[in-house]
C-alpha atoms as a PDB file:
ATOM      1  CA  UNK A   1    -184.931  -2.599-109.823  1.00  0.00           C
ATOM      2  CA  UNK A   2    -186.781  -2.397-112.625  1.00  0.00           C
ATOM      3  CA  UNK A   3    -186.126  -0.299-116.438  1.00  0.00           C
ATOM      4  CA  UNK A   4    -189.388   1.592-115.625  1.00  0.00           C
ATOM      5  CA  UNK A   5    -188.714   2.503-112.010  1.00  0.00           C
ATOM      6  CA  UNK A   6    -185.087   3.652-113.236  1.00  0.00           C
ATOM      7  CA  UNK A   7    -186.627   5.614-116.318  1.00  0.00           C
ATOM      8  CA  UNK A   8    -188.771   7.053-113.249  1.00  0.00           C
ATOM      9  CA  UNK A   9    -186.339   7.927-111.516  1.00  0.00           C
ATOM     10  CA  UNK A  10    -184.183   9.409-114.041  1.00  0.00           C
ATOM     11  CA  UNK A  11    -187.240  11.703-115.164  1.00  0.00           C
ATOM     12  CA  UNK A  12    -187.221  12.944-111.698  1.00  0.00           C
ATOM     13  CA  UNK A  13    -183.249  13.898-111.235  1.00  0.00           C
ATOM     14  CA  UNK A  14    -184.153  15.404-114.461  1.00  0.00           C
ATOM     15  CA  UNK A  15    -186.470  17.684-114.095  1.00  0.00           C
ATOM     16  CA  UNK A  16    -184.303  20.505-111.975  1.00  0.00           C
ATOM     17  CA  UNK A  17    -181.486  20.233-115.624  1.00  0.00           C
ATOM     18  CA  UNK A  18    -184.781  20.452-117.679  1.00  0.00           C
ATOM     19  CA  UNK A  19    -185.799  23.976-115.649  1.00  0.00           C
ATOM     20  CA  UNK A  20    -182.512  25.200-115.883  1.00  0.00           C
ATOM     21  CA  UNK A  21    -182.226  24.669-119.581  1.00  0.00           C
ATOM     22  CA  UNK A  22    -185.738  26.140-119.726  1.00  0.00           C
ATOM     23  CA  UNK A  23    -184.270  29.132-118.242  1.00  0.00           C
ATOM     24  CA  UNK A  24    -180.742  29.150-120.321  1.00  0.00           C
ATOM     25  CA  UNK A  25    -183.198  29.037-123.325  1.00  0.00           C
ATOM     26  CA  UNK A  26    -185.029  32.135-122.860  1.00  0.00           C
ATOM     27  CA  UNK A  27    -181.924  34.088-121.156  1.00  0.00           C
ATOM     28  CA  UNK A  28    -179.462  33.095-124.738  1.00  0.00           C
ATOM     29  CA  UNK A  29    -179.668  35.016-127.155  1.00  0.00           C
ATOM     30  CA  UNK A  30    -177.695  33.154-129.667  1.00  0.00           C
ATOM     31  CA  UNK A  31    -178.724  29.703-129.064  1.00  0.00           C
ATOM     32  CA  UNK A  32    -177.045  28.017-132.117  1.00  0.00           C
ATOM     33  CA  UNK A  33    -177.166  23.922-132.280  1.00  0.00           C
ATOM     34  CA  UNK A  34    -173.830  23.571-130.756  1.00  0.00           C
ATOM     35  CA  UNK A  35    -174.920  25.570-127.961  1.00  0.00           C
ATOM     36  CA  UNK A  36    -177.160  23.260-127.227  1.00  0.00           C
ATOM     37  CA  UNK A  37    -175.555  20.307-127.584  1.00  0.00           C
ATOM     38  CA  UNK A  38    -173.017  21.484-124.961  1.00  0.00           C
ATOM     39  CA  UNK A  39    -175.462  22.659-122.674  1.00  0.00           C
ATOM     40  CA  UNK A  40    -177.594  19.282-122.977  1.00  0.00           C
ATOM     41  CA  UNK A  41    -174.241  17.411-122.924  1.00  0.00           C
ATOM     42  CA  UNK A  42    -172.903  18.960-120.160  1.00  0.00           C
ATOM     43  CA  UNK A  43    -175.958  18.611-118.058  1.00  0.00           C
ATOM     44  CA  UNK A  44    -176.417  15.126-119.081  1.00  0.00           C
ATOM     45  CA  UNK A  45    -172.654  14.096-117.934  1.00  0.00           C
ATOM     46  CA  UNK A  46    -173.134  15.519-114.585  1.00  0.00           C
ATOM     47  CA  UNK A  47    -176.456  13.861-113.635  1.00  0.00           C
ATOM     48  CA  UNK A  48    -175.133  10.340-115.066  1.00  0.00           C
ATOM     49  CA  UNK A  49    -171.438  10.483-113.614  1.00  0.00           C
ATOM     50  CA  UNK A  50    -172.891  11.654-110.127  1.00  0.00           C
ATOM     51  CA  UNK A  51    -174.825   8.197-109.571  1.00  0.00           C
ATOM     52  CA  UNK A  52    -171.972   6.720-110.560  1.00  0.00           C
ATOM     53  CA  UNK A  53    -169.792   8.244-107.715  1.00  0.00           C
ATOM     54  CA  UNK A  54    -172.680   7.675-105.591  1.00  0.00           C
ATOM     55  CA  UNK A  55    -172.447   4.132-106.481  1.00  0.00           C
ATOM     56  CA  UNK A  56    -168.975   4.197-105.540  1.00  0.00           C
ATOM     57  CA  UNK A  57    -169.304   5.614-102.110  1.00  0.00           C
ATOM     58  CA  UNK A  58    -171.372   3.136-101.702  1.00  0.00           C
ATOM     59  CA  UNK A  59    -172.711   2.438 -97.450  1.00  0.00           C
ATOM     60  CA  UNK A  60    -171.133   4.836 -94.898  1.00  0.00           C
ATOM     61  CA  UNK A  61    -170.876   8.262 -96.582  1.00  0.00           C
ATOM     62  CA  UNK A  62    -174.807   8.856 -97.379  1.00  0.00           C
ATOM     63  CA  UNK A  63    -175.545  10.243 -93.760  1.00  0.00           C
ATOM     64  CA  UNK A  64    -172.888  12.920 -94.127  1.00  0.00           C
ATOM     65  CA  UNK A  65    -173.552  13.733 -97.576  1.00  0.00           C
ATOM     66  CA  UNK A  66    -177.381  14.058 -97.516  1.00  0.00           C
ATOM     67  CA  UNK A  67    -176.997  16.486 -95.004  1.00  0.00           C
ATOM     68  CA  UNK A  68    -175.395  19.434 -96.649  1.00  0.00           C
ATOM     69  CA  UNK A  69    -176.035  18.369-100.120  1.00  0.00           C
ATOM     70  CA  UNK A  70    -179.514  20.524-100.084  1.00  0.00           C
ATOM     71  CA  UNK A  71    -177.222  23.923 -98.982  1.00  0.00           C
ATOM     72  CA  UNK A  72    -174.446  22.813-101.831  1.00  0.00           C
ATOM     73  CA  UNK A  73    -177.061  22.904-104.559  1.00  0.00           C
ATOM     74  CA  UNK A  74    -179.121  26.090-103.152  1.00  0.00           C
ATOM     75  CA  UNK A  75    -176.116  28.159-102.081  1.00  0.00           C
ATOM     76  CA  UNK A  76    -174.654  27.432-105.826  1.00  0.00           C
ATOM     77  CA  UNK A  77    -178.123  28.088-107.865  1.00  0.00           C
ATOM     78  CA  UNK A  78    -179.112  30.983-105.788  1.00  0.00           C
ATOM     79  CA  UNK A  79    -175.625  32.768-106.345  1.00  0.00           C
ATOM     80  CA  UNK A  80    -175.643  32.101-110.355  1.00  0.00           C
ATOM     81  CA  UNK A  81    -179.204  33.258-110.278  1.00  0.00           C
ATOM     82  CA  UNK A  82    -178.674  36.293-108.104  1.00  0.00           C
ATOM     83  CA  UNK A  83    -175.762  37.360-110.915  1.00  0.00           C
ATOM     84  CA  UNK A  84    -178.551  37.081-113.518  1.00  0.00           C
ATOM     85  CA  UNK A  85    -180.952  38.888-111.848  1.00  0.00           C
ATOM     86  CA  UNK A  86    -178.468  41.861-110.983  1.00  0.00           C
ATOM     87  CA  UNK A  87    -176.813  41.960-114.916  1.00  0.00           C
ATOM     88  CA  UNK A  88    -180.831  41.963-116.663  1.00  0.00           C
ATOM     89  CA  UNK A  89    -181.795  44.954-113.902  1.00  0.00           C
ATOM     90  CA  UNK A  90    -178.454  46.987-114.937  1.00  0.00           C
ATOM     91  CA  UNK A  91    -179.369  49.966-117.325  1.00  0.00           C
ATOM     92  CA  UNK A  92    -176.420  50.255-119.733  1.00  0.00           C
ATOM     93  CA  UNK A  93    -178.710  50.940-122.854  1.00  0.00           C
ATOM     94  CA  UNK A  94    -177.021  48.115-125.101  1.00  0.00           C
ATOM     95  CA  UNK A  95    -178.946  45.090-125.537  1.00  0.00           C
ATOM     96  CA  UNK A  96    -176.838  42.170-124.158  1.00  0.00           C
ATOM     97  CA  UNK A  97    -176.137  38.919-125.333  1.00  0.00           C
ATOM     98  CA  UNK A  98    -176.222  36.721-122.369  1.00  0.00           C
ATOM     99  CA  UNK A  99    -173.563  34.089-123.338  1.00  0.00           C
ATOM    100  CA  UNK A 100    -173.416  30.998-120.558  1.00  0.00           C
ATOM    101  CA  UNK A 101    -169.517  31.114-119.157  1.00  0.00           C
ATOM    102  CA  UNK A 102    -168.348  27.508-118.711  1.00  0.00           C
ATOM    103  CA  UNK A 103    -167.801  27.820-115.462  1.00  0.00           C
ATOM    104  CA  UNK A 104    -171.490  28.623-114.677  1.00  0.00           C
ATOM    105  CA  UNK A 105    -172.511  25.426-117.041  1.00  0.00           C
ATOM    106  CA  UNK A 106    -170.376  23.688-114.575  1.00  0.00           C
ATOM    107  CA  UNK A 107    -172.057  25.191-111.840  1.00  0.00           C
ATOM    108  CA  UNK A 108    -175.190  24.533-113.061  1.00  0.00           C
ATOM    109  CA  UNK A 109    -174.467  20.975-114.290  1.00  0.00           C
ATOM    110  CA  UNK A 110    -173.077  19.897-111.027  1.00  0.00           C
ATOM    111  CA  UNK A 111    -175.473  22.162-108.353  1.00  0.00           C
ATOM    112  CA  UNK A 112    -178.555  20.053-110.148  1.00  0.00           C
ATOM    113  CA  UNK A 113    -176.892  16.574-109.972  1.00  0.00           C
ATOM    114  CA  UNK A 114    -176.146  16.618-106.271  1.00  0.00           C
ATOM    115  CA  UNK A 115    -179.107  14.735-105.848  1.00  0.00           C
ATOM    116  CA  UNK A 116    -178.107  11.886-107.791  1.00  0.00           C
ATOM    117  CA  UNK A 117    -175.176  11.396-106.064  1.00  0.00           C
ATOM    118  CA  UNK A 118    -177.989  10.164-103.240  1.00  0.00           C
ATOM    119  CA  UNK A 119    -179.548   7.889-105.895  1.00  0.00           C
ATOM    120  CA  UNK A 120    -176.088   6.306-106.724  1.00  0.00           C
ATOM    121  CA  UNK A 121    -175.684   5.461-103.116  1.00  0.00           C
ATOM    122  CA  UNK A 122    -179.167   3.958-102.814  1.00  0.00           C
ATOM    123  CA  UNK A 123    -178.438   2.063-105.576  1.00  0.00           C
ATOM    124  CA  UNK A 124    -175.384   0.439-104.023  1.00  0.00           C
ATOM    125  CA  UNK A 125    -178.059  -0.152-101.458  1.00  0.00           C
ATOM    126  CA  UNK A 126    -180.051  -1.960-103.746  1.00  0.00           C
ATOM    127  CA  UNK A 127    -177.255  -3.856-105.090  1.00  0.00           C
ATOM    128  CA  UNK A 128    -178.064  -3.167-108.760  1.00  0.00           C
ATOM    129  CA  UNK A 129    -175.680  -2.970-111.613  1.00  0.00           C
ATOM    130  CA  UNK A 130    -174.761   0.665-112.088  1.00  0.00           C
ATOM    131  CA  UNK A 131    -174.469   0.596-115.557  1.00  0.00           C
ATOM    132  CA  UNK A 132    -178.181   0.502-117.014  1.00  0.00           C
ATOM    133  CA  UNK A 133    -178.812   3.387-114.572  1.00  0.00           C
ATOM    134  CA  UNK A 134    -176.405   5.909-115.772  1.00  0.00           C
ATOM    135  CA  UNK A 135    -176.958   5.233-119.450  1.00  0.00           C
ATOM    136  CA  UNK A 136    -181.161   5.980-119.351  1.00  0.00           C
ATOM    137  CA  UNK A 137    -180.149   8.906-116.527  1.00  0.00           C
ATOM    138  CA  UNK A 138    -177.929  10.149-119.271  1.00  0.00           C
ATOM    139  CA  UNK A 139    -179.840  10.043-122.006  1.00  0.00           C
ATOM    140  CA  UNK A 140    -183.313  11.159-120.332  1.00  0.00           C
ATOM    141  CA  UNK A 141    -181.161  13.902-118.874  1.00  0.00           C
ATOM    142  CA  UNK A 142    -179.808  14.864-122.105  1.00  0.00           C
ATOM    143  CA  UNK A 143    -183.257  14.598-124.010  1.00  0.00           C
ATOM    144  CA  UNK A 144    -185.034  16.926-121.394  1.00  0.00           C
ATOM    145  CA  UNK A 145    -182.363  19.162-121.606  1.00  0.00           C
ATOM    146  CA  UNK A 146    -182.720  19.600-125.319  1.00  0.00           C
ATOM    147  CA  UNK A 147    -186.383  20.318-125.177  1.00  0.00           C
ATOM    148  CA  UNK A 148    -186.439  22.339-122.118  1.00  0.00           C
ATOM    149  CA  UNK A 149    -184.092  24.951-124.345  1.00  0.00           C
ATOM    150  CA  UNK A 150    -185.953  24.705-127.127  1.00  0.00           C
ATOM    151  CA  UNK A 151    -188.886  25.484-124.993  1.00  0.00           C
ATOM    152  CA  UNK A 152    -186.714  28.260-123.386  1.00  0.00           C
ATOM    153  CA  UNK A 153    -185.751  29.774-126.794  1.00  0.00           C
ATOM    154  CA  UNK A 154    -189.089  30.166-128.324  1.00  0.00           C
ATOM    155  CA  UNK A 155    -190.802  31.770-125.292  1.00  0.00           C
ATOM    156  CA  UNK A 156    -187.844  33.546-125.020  1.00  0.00           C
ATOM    157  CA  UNK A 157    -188.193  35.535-127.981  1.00  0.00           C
ATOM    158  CA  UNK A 158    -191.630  36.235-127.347  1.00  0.00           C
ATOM    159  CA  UNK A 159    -191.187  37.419-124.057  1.00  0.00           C
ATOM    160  CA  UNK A 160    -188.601  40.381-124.863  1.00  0.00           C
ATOM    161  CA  UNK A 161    -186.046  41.711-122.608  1.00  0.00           C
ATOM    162  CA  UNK A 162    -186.811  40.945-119.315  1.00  0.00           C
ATOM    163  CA  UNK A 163    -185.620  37.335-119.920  1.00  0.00           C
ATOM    164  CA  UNK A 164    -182.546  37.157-117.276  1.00  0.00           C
ATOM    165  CA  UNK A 165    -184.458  38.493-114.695  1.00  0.00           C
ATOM    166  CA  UNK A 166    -187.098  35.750-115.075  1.00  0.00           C
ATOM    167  CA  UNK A 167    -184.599  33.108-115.735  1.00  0.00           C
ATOM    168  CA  UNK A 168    -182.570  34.176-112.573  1.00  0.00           C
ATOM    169  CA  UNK A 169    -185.908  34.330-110.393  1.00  0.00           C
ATOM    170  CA  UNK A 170    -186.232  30.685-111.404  1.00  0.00           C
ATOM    171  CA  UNK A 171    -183.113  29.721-110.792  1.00  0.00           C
ATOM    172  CA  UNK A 172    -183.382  31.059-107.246  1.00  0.00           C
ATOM    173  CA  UNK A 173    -186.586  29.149-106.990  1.00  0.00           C
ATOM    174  CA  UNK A 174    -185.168  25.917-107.912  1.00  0.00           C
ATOM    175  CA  UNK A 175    -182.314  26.342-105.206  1.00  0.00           C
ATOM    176  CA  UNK A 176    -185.399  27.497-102.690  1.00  0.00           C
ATOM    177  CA  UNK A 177    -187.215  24.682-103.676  1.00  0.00           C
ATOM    178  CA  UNK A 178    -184.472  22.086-103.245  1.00  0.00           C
ATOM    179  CA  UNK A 179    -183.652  23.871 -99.986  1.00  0.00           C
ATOM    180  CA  UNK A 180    -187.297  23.039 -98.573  1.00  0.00           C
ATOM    181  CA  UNK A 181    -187.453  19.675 -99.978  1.00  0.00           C
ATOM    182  CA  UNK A 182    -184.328  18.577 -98.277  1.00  0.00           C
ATOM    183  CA  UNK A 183    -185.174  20.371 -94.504  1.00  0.00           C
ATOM    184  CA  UNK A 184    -188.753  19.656 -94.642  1.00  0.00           C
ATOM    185  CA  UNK A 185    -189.900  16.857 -96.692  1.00  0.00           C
END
């Protein structure tokens, strides 16, 4: 395999961590530089280290992972966006800062890599060195990430209030979308 078909496919396992930071962009209110280096870190890790595991597993354990992977990733973004929808629609007349919990950058960092997990064990397939891989999955990763909060952050302050609603409606969409992908496509 090729650096431009890996680039490839590292811009597409990186597009679900680019719409999430999209959304953590316009739902954080304080979204100071080491904010976003975590976030963009953390989502970055995740979508590099799960190839590599992939890699790992290597021939036999695709056919039972591919199967539930879809429900792992939908189940986990639908509840994390279903707990944003619920805490922008409270009425407590405070204006909230929505401050991402580790544990739901975890969540989110591991519900969009599932998918490269698959990859990793394709590439075993392939019988490519790993190494190249996870280094431009990484870094693409972590690049998109930066830009999709930055992209997040200034529509988010034009938007207003509303912001956790709409970023848990897309959230729910991505998990919806991964869903149908995986059952029907």
């Amino acid at each position: 395999m090729d650096t431009l078909s890996i680039i490839l496919v590292a811009i597409g396992l990186s597009m679900d961590s680019f719409a999430v930071s999209v959304t953590n962009g316009l739902t954080i209110r304080d979204l100071n530089a080491k904010r976003v280096l975590l976030i963009s870190f953390s989502l970055a890790v995740f979508q590099a280290v799960m190839p590599l595991i992939g890699w790992f597993a290597g021939i036999g354990i695709e056919q039972y992972i591919t199967e539930f992977d879809h429900w792992i990733a939908f189940v986990l973004l639908s509840f994390i966006g279903i707990k944003m929808i619920y805490e922008g629609l409270q009425k407590n007349g405070k204006e909230k800062d929505s401050e991402l919990k580790i544990l739901t950058l975890i969540g989110q960092s591991f519900a969009t890599s599932i998918d490269a997990f698959a990859v990793g064990i394709s590439f075993a397939f392939l019988d490519i060195s790993i190494i190249t891989p996870v280094f431009i999955i990484g870094i693409i990763t972590f690049l998109f990430s930066l830009t999709g909060l930055q992209l997040g952050k200034y529509f988010g302050k034009k938007i207003g209030k509303s912001v956790e609603v709409f970023g848990g409606v897309v959230l729910l969409g991505i998990g919806f979308k991964i869903l149908i992908e995986h059952l029907y496509f």
